[in-house]
C-alpha atoms as a PDB file:
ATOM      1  CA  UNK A   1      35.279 184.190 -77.066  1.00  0.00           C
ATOM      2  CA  UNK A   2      34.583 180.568 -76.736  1.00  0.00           C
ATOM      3  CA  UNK A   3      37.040 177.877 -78.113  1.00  0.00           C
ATOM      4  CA  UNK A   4      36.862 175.665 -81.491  1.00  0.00           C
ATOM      5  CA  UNK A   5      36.357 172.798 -79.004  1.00  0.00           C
ATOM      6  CA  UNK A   6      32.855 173.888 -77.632  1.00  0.00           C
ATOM      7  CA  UNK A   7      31.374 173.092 -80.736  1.00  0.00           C
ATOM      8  CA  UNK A   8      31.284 169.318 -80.139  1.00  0.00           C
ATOM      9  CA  UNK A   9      28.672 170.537 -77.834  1.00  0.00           C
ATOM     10  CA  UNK A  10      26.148 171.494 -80.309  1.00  0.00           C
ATOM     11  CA  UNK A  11      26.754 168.116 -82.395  1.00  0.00           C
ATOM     12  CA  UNK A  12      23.915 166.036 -80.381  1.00  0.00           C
ATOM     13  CA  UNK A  13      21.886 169.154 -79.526  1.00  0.00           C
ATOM     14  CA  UNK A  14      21.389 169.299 -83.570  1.00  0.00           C
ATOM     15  CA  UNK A  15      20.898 165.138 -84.535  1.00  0.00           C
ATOM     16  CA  UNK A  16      18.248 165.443 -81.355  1.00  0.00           C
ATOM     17  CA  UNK A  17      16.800 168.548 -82.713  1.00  0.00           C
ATOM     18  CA  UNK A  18      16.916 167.507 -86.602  1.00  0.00           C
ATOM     19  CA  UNK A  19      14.723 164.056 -85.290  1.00  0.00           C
ATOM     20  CA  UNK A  20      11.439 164.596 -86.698  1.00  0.00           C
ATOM     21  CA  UNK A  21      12.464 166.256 -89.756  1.00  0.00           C
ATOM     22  CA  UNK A  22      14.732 163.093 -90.819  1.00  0.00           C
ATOM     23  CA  UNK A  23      13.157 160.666 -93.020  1.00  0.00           C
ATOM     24  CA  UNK A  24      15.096 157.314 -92.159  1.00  0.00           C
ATOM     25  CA  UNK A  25      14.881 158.077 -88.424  1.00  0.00           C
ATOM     26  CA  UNK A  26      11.488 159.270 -88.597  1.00  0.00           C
ATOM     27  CA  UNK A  27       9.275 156.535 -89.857  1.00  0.00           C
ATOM     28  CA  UNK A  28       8.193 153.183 -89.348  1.00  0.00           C
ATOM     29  CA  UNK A  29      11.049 151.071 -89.097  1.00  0.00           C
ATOM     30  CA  UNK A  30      13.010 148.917 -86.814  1.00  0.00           C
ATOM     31  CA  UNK A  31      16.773 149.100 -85.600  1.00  0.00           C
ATOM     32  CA  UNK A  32      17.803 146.836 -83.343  1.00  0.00           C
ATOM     33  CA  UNK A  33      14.468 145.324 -82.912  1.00  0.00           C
ATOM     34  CA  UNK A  34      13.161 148.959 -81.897  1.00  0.00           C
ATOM     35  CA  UNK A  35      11.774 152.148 -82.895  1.00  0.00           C
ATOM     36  CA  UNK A  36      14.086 154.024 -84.904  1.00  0.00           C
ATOM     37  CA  UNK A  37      13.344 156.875 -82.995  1.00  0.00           C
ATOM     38  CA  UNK A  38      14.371 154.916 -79.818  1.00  0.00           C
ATOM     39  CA  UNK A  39      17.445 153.856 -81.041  1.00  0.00           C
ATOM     40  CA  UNK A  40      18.143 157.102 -82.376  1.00  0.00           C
ATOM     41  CA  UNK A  41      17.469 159.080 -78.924  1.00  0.00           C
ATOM     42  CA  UNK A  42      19.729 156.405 -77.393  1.00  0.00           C
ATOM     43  CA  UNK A  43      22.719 156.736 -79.888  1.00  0.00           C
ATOM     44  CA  UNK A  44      22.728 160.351 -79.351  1.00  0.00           C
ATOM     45  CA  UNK A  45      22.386 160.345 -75.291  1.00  0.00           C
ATOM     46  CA  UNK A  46      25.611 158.129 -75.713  1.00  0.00           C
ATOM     47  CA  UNK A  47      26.841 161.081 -77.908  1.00  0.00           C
ATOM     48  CA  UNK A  48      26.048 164.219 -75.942  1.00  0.00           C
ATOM     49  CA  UNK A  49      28.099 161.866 -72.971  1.00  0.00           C
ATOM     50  CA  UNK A  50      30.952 161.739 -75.608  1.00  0.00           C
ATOM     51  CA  UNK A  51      30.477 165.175 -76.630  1.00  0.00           C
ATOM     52  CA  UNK A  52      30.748 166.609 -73.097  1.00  0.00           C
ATOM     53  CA  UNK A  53      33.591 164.306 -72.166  1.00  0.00           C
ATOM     54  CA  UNK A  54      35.774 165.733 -75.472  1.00  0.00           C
ATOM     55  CA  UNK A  55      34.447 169.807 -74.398  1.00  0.00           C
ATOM     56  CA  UNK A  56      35.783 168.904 -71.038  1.00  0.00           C
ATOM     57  CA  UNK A  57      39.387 166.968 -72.053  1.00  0.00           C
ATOM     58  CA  UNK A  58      40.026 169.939 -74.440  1.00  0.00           C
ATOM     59  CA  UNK A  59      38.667 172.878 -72.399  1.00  0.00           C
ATOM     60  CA  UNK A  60      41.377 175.501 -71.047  1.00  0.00           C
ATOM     61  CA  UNK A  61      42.441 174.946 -66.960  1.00  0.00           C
ATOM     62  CA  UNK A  62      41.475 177.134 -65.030  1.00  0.00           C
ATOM     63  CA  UNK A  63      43.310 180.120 -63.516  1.00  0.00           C
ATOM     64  CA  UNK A  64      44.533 179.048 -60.056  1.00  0.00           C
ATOM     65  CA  UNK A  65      43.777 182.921 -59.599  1.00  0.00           C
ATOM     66  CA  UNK A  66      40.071 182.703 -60.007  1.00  0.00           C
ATOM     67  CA  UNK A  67      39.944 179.960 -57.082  1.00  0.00           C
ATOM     68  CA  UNK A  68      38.597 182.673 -54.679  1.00  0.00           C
ATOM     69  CA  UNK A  69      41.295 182.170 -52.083  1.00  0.00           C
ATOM     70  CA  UNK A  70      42.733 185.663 -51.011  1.00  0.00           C
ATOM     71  CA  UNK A  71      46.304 186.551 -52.504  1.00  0.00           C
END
């Protein structure tokens, strides 16, 4: 069973996903001096990086069993 923690994962796989389908992100306006789409797409690469970086800090160790070394 995967962890809890894994599910900070599918947080920027949904906002990327959900894109076209949301009104204020999807439409002609400017943030940042830019495409709200851009800006969008770039907030959300920075948050799949944060995302991974949290799955990874609060993932299990692994078993120094499973390193394939024989016992």
């Amino acid at each position: 069973m995967r962890s809890p923690h894994a599910l900070w994962a599918a947080v920027p796989v949904l906002a990327f996903l959900s894109t076209p389908y949301l009104p204020f992100v999807n439409g002609p306006h400017l943030w940042l001096g830019i495409p709200s789409v851009l800006c969008w797409c770039l907030i959300w690469t920075a948050g799949t990086t944060v995302a991974l970086a949290l799955v990874d800090r609060f993932a299990p160790a692994a078993d120094d069993d499973e390193s394939g070394e024989p016992v």
